[in-house]
N, C-alpha and C. Protein backbone atom coordinates (compact mmCIF):
# COMPACT_ATOMS: atom_id res chain seq x y z
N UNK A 1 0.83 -1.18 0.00
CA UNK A 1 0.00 0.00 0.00
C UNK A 1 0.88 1.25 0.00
N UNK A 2 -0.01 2.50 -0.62
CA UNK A 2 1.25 3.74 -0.76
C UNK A 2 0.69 4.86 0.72
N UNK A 3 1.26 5.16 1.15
CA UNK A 3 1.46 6.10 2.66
C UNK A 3 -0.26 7.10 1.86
N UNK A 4 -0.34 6.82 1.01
CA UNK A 4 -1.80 7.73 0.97
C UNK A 4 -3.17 7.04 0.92
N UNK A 5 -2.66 5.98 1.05
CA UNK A 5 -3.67 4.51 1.05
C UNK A 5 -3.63 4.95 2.62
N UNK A 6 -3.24 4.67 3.22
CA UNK A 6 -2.81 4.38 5.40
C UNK A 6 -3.41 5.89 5.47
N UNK A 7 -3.19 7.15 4.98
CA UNK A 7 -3.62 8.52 5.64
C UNK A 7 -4.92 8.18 5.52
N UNK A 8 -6.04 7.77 4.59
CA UNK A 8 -7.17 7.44 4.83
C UNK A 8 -7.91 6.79 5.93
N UNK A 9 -7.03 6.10 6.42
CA UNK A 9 -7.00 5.19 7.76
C UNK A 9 -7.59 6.03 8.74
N UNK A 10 -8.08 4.97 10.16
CA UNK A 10 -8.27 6.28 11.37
C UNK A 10 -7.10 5.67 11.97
N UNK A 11 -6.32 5.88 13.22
CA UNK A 11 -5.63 5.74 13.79
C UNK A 11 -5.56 4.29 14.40
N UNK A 12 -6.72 4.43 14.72
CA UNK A 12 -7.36 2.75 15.32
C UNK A 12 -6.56 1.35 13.97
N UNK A 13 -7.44 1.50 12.74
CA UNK A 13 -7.22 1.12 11.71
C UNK A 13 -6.03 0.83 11.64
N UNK A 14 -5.55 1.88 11.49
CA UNK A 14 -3.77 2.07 11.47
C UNK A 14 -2.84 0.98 12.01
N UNK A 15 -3.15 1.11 13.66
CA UNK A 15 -2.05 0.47 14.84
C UNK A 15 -3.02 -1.26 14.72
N UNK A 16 -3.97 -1.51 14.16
CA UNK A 16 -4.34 -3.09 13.34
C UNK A 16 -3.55 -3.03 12.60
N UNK A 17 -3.76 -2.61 11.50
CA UNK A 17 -2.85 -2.91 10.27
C UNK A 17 -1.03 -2.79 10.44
N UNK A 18 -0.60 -2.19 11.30
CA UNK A 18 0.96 -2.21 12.00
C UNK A 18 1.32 -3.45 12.91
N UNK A 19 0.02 -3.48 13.42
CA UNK A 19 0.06 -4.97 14.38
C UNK A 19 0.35 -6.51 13.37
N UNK A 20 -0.55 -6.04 12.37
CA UNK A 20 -0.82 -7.55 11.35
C UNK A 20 0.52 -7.34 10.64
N UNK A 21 0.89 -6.13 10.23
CA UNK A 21 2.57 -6.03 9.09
C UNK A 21 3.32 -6.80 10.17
N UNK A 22 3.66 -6.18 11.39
CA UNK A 22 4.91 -6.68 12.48
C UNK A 22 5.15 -8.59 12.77
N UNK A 23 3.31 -8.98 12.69
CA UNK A 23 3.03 -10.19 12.55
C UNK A 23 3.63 -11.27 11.57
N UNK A 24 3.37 -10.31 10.62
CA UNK A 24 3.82 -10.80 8.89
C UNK A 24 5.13 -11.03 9.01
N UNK A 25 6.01 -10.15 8.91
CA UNK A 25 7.42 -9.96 8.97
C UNK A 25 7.61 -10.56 9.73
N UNK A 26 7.27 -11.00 11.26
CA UNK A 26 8.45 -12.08 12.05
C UNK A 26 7.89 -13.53 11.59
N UNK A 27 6.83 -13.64 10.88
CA UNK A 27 6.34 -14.93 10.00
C UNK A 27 7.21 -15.35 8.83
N UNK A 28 7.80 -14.20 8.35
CA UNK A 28 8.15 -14.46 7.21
C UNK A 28 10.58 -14.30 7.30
N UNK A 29 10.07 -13.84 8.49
CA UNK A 29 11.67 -13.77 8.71
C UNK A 29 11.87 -15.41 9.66
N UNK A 30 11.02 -16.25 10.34
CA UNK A 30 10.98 -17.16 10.67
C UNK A 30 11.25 -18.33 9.57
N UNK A 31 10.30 -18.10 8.43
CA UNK A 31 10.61 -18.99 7.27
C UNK A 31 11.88 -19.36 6.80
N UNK A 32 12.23 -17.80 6.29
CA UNK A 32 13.27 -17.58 6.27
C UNK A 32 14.45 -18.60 6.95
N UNK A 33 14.55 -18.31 8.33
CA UNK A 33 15.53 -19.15 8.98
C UNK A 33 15.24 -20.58 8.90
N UNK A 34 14.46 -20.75 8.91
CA UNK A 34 13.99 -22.63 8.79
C UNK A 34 14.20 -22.84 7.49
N UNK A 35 14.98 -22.20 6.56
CA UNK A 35 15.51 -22.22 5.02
C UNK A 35 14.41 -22.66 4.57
N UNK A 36 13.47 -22.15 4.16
CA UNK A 36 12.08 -22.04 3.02
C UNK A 36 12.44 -20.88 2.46
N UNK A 37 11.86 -21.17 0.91
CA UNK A 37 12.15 -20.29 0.21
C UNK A 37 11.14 -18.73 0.02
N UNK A 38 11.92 -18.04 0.75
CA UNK A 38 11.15 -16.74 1.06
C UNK A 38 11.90 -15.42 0.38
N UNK A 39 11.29 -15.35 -0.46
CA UNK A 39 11.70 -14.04 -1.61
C UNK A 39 12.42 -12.89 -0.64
N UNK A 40 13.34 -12.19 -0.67
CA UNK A 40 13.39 -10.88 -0.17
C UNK A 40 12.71 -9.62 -0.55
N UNK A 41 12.37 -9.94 -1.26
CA UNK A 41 11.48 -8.81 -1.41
C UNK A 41 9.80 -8.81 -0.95
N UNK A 42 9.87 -9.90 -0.22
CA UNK A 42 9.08 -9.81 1.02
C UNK A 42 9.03 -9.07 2.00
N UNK A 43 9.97 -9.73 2.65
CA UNK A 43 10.75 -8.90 3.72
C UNK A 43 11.05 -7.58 3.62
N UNK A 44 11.35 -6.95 2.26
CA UNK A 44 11.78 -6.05 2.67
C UNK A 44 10.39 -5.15 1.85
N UNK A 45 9.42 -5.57 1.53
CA UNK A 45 8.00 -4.60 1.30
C UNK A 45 7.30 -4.74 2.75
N UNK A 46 7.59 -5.57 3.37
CA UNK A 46 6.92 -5.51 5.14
C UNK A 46 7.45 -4.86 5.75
N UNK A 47 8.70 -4.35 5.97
CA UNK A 47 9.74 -3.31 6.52
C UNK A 47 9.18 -2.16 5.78
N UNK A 48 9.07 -1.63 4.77
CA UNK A 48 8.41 -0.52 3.72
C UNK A 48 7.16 -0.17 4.47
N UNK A 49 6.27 -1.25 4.41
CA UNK A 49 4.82 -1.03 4.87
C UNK A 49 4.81 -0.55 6.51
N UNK A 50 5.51 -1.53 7.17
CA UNK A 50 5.53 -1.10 8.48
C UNK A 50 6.22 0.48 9.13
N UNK A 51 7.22 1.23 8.10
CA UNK A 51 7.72 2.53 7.98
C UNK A 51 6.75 3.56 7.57
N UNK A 52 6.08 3.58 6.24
CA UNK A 52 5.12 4.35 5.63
C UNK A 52 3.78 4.16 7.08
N UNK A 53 3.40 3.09 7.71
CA UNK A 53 2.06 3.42 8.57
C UNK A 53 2.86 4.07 9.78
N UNK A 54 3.99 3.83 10.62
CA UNK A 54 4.36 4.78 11.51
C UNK A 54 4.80 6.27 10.94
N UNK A 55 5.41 6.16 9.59
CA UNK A 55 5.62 8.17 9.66
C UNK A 55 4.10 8.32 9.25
N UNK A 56 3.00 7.83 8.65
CA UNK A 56 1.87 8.42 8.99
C UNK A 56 1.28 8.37 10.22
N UNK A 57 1.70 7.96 11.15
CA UNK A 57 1.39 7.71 12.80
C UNK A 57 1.69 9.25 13.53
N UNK A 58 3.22 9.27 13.25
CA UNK A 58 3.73 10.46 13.70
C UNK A 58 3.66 11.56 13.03
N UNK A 59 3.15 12.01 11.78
CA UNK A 59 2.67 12.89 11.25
C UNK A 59 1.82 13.56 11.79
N UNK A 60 0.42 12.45 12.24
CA UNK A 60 -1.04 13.10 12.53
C UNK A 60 -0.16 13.05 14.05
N UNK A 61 0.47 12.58 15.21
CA UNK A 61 0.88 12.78 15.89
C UNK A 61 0.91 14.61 16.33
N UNK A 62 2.26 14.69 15.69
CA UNK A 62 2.88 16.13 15.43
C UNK A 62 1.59 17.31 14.49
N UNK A 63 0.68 16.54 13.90
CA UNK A 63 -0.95 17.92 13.78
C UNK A 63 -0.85 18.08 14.89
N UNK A 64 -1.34 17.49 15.61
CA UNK A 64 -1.93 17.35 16.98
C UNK A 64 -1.35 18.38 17.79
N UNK A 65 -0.12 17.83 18.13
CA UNK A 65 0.51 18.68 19.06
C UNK A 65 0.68 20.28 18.18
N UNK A 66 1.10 20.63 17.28
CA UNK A 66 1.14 22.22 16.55
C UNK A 66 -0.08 22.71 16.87
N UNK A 67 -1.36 21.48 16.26
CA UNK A 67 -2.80 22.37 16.65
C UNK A 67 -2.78 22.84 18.18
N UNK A 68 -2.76 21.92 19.24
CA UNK A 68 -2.41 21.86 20.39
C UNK A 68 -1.93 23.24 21.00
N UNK A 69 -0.70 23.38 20.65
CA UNK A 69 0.17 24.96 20.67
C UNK A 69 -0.17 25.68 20.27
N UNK A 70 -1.01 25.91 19.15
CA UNK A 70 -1.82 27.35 18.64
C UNK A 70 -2.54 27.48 19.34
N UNK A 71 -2.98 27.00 19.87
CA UNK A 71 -4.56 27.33 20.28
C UNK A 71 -4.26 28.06 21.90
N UNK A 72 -3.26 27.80 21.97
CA UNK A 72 -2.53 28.58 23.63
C UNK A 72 -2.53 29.68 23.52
């Protein structure tokens, strides 16, 4: 998914879908070690996915807090 797919998200949504990537990836880095044949470019689009939903995490984060401070 592209980081503008996840901004649609609510937050809730979000920290599911970060929960199920983190899931994925130690599933697939497990394979991995038990030598099954596990593409890298698995691994490394679950690392991608799991980056793009936290800087949209901390994005709406940091609204928050700026809105937060104006309003003082």
């Amino acid at each position: 998914m592209k980081a503008d797919d996840y901004r649609g998200m609510t937050d809730e949504e979000m920290r599911e879908k970060l929960e199920d990537l983190r899931e994925s990836l130690y599933r697939l880095r497990h394979r991995r070690a038990v030598e099954e044949d596990v593409g890298t470019g698995q691994i490394g689009e679950a690392r991608k996915d799991i980056a793009r939903v936290l800087t949209v995490l901390r994005e709406r984060e940091l609204e928050r807090v700026i809105e937060g401070s104006a309003h003082e």
